[in-house]
C-alpha atoms as a PDB file:
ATOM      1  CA  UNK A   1     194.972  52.280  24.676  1.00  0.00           C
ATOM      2  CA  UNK A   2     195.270  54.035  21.310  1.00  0.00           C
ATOM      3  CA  UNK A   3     199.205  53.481  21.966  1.00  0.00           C
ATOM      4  CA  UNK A   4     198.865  49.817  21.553  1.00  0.00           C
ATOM      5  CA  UNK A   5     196.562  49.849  17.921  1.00  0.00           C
ATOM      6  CA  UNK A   6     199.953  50.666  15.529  1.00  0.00           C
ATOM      7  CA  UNK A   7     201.162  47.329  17.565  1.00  0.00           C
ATOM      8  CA  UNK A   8     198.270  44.547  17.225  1.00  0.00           C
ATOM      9  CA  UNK A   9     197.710  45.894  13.324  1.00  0.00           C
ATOM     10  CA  UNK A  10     200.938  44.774  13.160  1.00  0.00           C
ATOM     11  CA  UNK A  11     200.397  41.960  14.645  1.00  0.00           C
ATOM     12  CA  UNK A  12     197.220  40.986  12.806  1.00  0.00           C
ATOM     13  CA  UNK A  13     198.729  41.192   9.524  1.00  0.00           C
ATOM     14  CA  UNK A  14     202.161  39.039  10.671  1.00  0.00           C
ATOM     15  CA  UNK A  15     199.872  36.295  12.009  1.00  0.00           C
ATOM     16  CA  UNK A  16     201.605  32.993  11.309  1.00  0.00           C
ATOM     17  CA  UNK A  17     199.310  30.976   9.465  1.00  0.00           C
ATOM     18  CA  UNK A  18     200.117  27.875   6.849  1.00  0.00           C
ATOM     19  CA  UNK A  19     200.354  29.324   3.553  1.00  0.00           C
ATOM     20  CA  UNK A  20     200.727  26.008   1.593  1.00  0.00           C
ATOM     21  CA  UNK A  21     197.666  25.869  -0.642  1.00  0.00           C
ATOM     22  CA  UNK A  22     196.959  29.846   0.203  1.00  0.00           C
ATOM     23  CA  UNK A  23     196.942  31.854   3.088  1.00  0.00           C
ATOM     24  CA  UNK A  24     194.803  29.694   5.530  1.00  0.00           C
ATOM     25  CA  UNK A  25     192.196  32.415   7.092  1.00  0.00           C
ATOM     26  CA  UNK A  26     191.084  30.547  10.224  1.00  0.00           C
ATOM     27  CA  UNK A  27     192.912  32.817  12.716  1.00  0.00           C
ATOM     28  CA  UNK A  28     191.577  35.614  10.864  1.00  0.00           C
ATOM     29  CA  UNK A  29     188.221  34.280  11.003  1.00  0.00           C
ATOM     30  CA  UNK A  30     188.624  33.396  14.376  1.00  0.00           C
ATOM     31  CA  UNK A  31     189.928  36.917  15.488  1.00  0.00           C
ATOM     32  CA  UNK A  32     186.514  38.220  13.439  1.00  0.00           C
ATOM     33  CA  UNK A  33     184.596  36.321  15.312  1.00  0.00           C
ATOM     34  CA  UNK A  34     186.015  37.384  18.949  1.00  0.00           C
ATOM     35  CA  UNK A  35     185.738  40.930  18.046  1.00  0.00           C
ATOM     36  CA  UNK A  36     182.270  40.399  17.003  1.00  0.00           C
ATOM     37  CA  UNK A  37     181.345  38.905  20.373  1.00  0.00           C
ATOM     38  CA  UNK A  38     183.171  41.658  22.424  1.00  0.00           C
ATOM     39  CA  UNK A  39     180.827  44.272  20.166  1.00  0.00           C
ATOM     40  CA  UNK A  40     177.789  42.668  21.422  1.00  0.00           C
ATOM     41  CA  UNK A  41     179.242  42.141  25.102  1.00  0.00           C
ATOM     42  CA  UNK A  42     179.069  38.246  24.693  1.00  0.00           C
ATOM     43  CA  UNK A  43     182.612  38.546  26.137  1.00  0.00           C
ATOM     44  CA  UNK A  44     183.355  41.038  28.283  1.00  0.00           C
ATOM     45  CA  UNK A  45     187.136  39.987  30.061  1.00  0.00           C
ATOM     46  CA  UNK A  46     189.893  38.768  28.748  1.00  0.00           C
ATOM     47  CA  UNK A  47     188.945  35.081  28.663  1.00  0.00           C
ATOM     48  CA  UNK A  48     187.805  33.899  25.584  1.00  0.00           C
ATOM     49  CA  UNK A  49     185.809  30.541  26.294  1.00  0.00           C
ATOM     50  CA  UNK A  50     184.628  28.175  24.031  1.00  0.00           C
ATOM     51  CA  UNK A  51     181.018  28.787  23.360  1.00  0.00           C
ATOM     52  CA  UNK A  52     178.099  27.867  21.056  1.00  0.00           C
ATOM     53  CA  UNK A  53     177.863  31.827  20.502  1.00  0.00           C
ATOM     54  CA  UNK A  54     181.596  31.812  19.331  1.00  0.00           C
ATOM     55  CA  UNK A  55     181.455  28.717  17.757  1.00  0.00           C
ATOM     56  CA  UNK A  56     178.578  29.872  15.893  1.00  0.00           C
ATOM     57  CA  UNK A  57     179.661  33.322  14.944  1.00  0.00           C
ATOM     58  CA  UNK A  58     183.047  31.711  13.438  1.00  0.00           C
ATOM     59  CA  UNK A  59     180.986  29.064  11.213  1.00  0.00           C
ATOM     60  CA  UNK A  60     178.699  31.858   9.638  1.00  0.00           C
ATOM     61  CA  UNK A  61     181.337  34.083   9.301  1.00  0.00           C
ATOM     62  CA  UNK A  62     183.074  31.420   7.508  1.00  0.00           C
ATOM     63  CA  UNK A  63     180.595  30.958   5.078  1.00  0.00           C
ATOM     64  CA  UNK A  64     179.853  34.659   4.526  1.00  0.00           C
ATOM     65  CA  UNK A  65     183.815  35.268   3.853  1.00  0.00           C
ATOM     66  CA  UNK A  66     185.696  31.989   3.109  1.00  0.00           C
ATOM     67  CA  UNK A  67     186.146  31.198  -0.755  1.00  0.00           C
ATOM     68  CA  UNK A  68     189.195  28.815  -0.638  1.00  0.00           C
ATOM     69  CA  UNK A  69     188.525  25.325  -0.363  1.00  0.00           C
ATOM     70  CA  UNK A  70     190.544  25.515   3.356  1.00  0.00           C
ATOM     71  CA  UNK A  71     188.020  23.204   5.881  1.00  0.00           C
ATOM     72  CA  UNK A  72     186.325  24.943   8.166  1.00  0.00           C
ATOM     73  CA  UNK A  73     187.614  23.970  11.757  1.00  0.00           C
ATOM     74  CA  UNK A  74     186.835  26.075  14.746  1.00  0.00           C
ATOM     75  CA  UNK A  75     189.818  23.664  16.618  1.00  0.00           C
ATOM     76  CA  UNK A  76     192.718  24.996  14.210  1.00  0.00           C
ATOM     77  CA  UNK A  77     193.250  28.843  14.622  1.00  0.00           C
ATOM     78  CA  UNK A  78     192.042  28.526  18.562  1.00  0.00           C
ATOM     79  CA  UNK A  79     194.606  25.701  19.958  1.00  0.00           C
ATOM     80  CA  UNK A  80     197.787  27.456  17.002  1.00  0.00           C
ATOM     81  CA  UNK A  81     196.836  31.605  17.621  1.00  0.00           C
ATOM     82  CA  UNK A  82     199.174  30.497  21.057  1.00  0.00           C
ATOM     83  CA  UNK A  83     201.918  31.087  18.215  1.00  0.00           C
ATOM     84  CA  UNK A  84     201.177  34.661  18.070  1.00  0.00           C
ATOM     85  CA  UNK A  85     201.939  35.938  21.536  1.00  0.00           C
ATOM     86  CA  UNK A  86     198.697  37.899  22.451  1.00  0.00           C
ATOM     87  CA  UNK A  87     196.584  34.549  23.168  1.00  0.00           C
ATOM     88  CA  UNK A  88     197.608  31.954  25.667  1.00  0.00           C
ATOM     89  CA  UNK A  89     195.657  28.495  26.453  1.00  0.00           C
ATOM     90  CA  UNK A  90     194.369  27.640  29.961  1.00  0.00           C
ATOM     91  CA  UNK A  91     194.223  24.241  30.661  1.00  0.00           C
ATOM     92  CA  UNK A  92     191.421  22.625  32.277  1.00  0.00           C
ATOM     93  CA  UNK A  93     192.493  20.470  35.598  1.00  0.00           C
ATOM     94  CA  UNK A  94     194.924  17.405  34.505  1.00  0.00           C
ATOM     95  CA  UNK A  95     194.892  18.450  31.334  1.00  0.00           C
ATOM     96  CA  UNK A  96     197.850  20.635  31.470  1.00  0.00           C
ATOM     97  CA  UNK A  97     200.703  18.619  29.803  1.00  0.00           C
ATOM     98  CA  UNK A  98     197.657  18.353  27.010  1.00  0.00           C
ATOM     99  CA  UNK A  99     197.376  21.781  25.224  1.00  0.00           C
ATOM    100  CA  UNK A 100     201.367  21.545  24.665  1.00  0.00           C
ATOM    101  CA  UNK A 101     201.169  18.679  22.393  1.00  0.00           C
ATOM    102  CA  UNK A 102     200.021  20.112  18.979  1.00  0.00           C
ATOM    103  CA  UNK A 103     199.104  16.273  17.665  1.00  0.00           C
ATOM    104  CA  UNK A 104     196.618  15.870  20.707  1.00  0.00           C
ATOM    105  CA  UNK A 105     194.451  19.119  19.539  1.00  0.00           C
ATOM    106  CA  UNK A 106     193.384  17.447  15.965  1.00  0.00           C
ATOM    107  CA  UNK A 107     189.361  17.361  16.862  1.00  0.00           C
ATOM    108  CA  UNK A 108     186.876  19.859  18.499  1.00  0.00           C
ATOM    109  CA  UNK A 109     186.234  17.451  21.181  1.00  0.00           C
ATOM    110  CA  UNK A 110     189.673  17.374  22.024  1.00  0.00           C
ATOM    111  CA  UNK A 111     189.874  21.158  21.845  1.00  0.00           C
ATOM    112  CA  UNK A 112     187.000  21.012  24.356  1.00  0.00           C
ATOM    113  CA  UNK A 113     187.937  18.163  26.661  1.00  0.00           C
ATOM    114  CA  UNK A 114     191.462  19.562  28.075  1.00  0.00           C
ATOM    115  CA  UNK A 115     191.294  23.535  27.301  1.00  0.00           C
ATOM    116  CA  UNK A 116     189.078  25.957  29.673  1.00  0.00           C
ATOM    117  CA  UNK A 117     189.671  29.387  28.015  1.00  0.00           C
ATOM    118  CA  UNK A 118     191.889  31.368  25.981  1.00  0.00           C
ATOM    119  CA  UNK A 119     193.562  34.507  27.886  1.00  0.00           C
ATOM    120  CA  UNK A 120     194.459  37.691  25.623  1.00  0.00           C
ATOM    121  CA  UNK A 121     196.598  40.240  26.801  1.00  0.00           C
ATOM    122  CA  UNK A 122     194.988  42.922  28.950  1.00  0.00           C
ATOM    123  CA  UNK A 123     195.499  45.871  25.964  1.00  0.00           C
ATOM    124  CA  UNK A 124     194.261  44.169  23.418  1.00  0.00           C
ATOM    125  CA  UNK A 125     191.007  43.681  25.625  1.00  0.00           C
ATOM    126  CA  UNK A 126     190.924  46.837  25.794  1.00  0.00           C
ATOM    127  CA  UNK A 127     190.760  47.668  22.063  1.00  0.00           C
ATOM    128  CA  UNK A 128     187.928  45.245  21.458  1.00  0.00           C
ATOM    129  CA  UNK A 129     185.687  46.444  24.232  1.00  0.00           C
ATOM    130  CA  UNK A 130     186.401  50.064  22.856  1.00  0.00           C
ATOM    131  CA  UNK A 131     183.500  50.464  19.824  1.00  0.00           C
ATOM    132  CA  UNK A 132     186.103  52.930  17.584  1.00  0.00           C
ATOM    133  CA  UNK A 133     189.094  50.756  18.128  1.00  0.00           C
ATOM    134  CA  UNK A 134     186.713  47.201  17.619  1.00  0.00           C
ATOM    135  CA  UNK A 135     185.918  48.844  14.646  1.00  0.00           C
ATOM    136  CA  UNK A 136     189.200  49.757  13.354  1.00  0.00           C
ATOM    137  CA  UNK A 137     190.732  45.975  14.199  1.00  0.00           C
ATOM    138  CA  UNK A 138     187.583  44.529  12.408  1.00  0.00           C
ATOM    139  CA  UNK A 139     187.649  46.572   9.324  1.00  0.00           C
ATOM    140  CA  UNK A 140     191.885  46.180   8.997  1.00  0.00           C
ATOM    141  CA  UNK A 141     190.997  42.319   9.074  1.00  0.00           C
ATOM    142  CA  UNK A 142     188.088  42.784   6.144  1.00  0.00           C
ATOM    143  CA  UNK A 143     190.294  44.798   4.264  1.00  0.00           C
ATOM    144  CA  UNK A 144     193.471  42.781   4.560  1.00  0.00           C
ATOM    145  CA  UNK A 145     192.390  39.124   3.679  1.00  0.00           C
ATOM    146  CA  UNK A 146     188.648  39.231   2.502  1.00  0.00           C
ATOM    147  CA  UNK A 147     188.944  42.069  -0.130  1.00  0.00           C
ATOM    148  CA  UNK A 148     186.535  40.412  -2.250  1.00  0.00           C
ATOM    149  CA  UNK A 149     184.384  38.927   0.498  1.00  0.00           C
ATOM    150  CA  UNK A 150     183.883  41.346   2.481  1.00  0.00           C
ATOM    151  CA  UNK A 151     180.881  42.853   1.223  1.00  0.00           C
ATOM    152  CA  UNK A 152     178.686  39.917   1.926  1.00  0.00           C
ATOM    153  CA  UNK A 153     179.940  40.245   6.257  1.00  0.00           C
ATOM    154  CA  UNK A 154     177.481  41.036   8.256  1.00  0.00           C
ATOM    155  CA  UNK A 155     178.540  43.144  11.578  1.00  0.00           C
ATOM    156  CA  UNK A 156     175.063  42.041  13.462  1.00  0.00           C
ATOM    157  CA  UNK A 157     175.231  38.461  13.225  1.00  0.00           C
ATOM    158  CA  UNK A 158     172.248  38.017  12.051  1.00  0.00           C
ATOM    159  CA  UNK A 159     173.672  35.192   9.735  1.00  0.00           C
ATOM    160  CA  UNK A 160     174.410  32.913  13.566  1.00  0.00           C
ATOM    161  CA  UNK A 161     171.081  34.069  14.479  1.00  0.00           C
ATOM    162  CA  UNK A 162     169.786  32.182  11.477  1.00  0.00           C
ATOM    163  CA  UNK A 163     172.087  29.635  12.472  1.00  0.00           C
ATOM    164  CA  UNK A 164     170.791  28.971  15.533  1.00  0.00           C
ATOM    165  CA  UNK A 165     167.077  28.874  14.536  1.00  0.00           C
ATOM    166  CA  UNK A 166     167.854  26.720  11.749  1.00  0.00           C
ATOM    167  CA  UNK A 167     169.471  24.572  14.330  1.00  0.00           C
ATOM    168  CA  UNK A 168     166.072  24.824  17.012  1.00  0.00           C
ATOM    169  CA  UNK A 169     163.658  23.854  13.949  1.00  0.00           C
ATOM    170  CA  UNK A 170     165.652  20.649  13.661  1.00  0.00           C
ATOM    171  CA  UNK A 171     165.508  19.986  17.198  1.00  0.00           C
ATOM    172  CA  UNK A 172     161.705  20.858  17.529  1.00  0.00           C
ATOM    173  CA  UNK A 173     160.572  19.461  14.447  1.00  0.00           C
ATOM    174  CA  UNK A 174     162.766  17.279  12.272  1.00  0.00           C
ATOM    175  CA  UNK A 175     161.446  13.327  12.383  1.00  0.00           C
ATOM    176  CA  UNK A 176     163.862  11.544  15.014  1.00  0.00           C
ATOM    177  CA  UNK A 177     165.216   8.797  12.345  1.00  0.00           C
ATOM    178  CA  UNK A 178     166.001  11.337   9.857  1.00  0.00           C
ATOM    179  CA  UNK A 179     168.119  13.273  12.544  1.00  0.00           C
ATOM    180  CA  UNK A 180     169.449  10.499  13.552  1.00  0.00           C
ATOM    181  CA  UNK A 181     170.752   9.703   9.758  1.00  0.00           C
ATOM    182  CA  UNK A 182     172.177  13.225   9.953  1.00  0.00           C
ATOM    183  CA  UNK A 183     174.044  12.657  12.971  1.00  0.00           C
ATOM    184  CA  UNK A 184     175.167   9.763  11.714  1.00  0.00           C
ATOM    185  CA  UNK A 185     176.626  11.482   8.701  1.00  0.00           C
ATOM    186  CA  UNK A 186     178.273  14.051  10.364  1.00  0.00           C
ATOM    187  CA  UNK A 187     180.479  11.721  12.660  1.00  0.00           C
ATOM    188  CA  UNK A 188     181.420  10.084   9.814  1.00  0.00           C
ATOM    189  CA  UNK A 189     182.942  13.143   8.653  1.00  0.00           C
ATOM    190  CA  UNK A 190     184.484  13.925  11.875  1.00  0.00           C
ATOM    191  CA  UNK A 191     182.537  17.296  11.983  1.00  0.00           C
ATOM    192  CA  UNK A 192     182.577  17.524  16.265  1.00  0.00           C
ATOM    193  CA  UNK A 193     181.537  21.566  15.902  1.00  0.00           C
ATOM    194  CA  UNK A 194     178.301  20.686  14.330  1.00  0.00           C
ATOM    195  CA  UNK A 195     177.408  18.173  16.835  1.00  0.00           C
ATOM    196  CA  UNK A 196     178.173  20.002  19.407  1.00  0.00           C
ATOM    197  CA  UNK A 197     176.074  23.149  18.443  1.00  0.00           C
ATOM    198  CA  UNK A 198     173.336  20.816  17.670  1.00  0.00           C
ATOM    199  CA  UNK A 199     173.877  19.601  21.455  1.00  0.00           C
ATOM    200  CA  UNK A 200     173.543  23.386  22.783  1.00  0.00           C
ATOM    201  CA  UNK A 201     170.180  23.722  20.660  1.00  0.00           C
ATOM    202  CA  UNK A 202     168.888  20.386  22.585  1.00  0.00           C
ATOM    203  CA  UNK A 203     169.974  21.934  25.823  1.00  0.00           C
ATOM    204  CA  UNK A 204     168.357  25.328  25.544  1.00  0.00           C
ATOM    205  CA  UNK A 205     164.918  24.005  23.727  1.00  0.00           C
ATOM    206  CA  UNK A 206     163.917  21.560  26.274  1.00  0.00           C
ATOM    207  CA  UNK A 207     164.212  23.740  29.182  1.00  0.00           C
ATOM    208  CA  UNK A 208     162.533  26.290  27.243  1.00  0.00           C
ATOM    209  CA  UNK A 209     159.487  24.506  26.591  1.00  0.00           C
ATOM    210  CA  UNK A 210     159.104  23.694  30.101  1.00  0.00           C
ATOM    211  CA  UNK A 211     159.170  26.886  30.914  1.00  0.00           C
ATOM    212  CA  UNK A 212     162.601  26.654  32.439  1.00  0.00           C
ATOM    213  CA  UNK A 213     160.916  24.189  35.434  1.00  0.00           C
ATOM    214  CA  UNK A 214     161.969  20.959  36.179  1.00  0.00           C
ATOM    215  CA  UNK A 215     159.233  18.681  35.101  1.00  0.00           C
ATOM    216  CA  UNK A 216     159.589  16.617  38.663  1.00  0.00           C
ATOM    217  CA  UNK A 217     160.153  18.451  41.758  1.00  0.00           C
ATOM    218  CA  UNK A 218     158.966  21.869  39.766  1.00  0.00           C
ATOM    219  CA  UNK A 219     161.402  23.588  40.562  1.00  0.00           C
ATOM    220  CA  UNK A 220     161.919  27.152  38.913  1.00  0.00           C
ATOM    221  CA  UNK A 221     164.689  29.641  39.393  1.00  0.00           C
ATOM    222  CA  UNK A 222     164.641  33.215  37.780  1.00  0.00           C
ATOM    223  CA  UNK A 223     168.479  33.915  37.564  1.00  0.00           C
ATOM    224  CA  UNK A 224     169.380  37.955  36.655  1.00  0.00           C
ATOM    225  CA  UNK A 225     172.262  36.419  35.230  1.00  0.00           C
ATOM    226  CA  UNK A 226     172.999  34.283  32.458  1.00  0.00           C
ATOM    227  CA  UNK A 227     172.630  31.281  34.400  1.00  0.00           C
ATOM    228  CA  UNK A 228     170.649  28.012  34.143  1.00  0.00           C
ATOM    229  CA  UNK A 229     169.711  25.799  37.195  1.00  0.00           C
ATOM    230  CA  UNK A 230     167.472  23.276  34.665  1.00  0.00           C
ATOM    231  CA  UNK A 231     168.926  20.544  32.789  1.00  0.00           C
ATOM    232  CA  UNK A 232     168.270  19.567  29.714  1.00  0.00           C
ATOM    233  CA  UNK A 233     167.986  15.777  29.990  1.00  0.00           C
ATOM    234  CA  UNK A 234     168.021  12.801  27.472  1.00  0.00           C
ATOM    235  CA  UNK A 235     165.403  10.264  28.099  1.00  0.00           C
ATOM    236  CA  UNK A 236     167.427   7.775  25.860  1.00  0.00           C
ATOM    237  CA  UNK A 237     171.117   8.691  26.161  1.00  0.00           C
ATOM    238  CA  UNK A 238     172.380  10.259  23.324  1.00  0.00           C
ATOM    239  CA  UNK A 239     175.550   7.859  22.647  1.00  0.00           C
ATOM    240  CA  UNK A 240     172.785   5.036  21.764  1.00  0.00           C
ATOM    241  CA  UNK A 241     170.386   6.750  19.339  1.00  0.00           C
ATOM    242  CA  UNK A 242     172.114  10.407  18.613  1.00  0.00           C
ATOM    243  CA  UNK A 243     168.726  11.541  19.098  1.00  0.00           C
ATOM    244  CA  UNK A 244     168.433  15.354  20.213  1.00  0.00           C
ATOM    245  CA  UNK A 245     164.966  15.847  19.184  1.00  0.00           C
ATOM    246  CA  UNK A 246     162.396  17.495  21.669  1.00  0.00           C
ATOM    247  CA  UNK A 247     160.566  14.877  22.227  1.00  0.00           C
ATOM    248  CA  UNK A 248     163.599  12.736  23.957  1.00  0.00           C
ATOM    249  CA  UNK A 249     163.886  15.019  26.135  1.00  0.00           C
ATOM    250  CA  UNK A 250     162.719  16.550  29.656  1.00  0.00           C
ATOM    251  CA  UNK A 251     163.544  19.058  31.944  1.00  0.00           C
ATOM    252  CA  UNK A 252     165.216  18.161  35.401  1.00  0.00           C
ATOM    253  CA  UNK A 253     166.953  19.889  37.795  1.00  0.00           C
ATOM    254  CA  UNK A 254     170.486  18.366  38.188  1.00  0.00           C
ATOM    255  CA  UNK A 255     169.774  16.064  41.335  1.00  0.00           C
ATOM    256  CA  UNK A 256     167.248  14.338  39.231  1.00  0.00           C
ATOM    257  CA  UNK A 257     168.475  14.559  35.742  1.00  0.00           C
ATOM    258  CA  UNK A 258     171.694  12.418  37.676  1.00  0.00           C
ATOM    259  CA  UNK A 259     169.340   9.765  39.148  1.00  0.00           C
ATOM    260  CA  UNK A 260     167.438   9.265  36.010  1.00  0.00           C
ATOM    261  CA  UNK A 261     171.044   8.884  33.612  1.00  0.00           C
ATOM    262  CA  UNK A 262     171.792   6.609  36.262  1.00  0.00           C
ATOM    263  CA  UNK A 263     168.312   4.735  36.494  1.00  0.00           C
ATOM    264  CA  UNK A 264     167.333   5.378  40.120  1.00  0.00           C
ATOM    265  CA  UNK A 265     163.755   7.333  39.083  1.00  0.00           C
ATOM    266  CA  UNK A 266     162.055   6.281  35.276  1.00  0.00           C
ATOM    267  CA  UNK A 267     158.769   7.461  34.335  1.00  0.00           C
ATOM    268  CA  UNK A 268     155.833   5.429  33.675  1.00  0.00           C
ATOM    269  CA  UNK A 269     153.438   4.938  30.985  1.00  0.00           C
ATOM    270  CA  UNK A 270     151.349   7.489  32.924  1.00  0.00           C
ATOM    271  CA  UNK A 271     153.982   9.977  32.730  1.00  0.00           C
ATOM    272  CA  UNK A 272     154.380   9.240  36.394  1.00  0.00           C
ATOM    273  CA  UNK A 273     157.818   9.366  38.603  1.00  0.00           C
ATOM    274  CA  UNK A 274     159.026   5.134  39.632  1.00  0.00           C
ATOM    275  CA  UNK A 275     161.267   4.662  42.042  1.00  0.00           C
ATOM    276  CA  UNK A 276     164.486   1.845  42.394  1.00  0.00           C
ATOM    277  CA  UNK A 277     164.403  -0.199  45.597  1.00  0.00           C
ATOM    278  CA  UNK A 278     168.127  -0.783  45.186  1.00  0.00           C
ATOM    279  CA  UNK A 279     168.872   2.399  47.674  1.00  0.00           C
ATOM    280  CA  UNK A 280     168.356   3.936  51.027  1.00  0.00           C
ATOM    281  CA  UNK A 281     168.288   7.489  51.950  1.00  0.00           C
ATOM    282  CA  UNK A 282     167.998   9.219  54.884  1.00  0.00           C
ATOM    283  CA  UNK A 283     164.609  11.575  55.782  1.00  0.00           C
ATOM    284  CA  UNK A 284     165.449  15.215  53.851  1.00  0.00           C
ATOM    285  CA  UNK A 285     163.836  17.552  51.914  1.00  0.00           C
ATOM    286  CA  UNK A 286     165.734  16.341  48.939  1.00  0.00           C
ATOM    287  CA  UNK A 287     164.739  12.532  48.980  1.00  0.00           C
ATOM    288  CA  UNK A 288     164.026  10.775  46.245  1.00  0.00           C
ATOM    289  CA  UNK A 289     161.444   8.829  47.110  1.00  0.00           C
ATOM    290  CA  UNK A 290     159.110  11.332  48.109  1.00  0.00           C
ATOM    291  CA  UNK A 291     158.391  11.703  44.109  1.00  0.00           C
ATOM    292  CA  UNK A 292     157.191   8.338  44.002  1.00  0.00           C
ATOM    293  CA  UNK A 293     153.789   8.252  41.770  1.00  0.00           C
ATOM    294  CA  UNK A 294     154.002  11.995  41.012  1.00  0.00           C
ATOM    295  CA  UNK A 295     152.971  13.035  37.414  1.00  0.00           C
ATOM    296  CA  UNK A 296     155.598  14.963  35.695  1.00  0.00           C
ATOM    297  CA  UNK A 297     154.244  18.135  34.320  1.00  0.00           C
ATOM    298  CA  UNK A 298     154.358  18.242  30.319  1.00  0.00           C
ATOM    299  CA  UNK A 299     154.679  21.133  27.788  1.00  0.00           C
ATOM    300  CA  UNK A 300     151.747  22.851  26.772  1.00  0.00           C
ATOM    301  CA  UNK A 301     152.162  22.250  23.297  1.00  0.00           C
ATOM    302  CA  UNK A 302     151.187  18.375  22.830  1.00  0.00           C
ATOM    303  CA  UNK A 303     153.578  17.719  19.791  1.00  0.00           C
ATOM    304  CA  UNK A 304     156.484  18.238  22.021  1.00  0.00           C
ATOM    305  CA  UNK A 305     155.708  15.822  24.700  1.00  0.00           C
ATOM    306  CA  UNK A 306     158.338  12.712  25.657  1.00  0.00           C
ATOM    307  CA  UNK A 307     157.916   9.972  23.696  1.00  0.00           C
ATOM    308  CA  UNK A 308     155.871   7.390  25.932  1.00  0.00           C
ATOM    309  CA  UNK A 309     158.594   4.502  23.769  1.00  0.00           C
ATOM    310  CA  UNK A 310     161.738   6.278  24.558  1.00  0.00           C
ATOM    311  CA  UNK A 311     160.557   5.861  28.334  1.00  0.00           C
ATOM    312  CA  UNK A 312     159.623   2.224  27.864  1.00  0.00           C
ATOM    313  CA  UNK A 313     163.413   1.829  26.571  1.00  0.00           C
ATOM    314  CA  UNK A 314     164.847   3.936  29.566  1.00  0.00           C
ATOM    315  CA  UNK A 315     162.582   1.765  31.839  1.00  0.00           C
ATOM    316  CA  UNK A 316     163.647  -1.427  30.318  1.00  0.00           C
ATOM    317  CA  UNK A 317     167.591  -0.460  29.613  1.00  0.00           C
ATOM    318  CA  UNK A 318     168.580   2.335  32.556  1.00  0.00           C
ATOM    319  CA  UNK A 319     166.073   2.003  35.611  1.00  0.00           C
ATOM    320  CA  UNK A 320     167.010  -0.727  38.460  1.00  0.00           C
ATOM    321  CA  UNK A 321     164.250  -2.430  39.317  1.00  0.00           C
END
């Protein structure tokens, strides 16, 4: 392992990056980040995916270190690293003529839509799961291109941490027209990556608050690993109000959360399950229609409670009578 450090050193300091109004440091950023998350075992292979954890590491880290006016943009140094050998793209299915076309990687969303994971050669795993050698890669990168920076970084993350409370309080608290005026803003300016970590915040409050249960069938599941069987769902779809505040939104496991984006079940004005008439479905423990009239179960804390108007719009603009 130690045989292959002299060799991505060299690497990290060749990186080709645009140097036209400075050396560009979103690779190097980028590469800060990934190290960071192998440190504290958020990755542990050699597929890098795109996560709000990376996502989020990479915008604080940009802030802590970045003083050139370069924009920040997460899409850049993932989709053109490719054109330093050690990190290949994996396309998502039908996507694979995508990620070879430069032109069609311009926004996050893009970046998102056609690419599953970045793969890094086996070795250089191997030197960012090591502590000494993480270390060593991490430090070179400081030293190199954020000599005057570097003091500020912050090796815990504590600055995403920050990031991603700052992000909850919005979703918990912030009045739903002023968030909406935000959201508003920030399409306008093309920023995807904030969106979309706003999005993650909305998906792991609301099945928080109900306790990780879906508010219908009440169903609970207690996974030892990092993984989620509750959905996060938007009483009025987020495309017609951008509106990820707590209170659009309840907890449904993914049967459900389907037939309510899709208007089979609503809830009532009593917080109680309706049911279309415009299907049939056979006798099964997983029928629909055997929620009929059943309360949904709410979240302890009152001020986080669905909106009783955003299900009067769902009622009158999704659900089939």
């Amino acid at each position: 392992m130690k045989d292959s450090l002299p060799q991505y050193l060299l690497a990290f300091k060749k990186l080709k990056v645009d140097r036209a109004h400075g050396i560009a440091p979103h690779k190097h950023i980028l590469l800060i980040s990934v190290l960071q998350a192998y440190h504290s075992k958020l990755i542990t292979n050699n597929k890098i995916y795109i996560t709000p954890e990376l996502v989020g590491l990479f915008k604080t880290n940009w802030t802590t270190l970045v003083t050139t006016k370069h924009d920040c943009r997460f899409t850049l140094p993932f989709y053109h690293l490719t054109s330093d050998k050690f990190w290949k793209l994996i396309p998502k299915q039908g996507y694979e003529n995508v990620i070879a076309m430069s032109n069609a990687m311009r926004s996050f969303g893009q970046l998102n839509m056609a690419v599953d994971f970045a793969l890094i050669n086996d070795d250089l795993v191997q030197l960012m799961k090591d502590e000494k050698h993480n270390r060593i890669l991490l430090q070179f990168l400081l030293d190199e291109y954020f000599p005057d920076s570097k003091t500020n970084f912050n090796a815990t993350a504590s600055n995403q941490i920050k990031l991603f409370e700052d992000l909850d309080n919005k979703i918990l608290h912030e009045d739903a027209e002023a968030y909406r005026q935000e959201i508003k803003q920030l399409l306008s300016e093309n920023n995807d990556e904030e969106i979309y970590l706003r999005s993650a915040a909305f998906k792991r409050e609301v099945p928080k608050i109900y306790n990780y249960t879906c508010c219908i069938s009440g169903m609970s599941i207690d996974a030892i690993a990092n993984v989620s069987m509750i959905d996060a769902c938007h009483i009025i779809p987020f495309s017609e109000r951008y509106n990820d505040i707590i209170t659009n939104g309840i907890s449904l496991c993914p049967n459900l959360h389907r037939a309510f984006d899709r208007g089979l079940i609503t809830i009532d004005t009593h917080y109680k399950v309706k049911i279309s008439n415009i299907f049939s479905e056979s006798k099964s423990n997983y029928s629909l229609k055997q929620f009929e009239g059943k309360k949904i179960t709410l979240p302890l804390v009152e001020k986080y409670h669905p909106s009783m108007e955003n299900f009067v719009w769902h009622q009158e603009n999704i659900y089939k009578e």
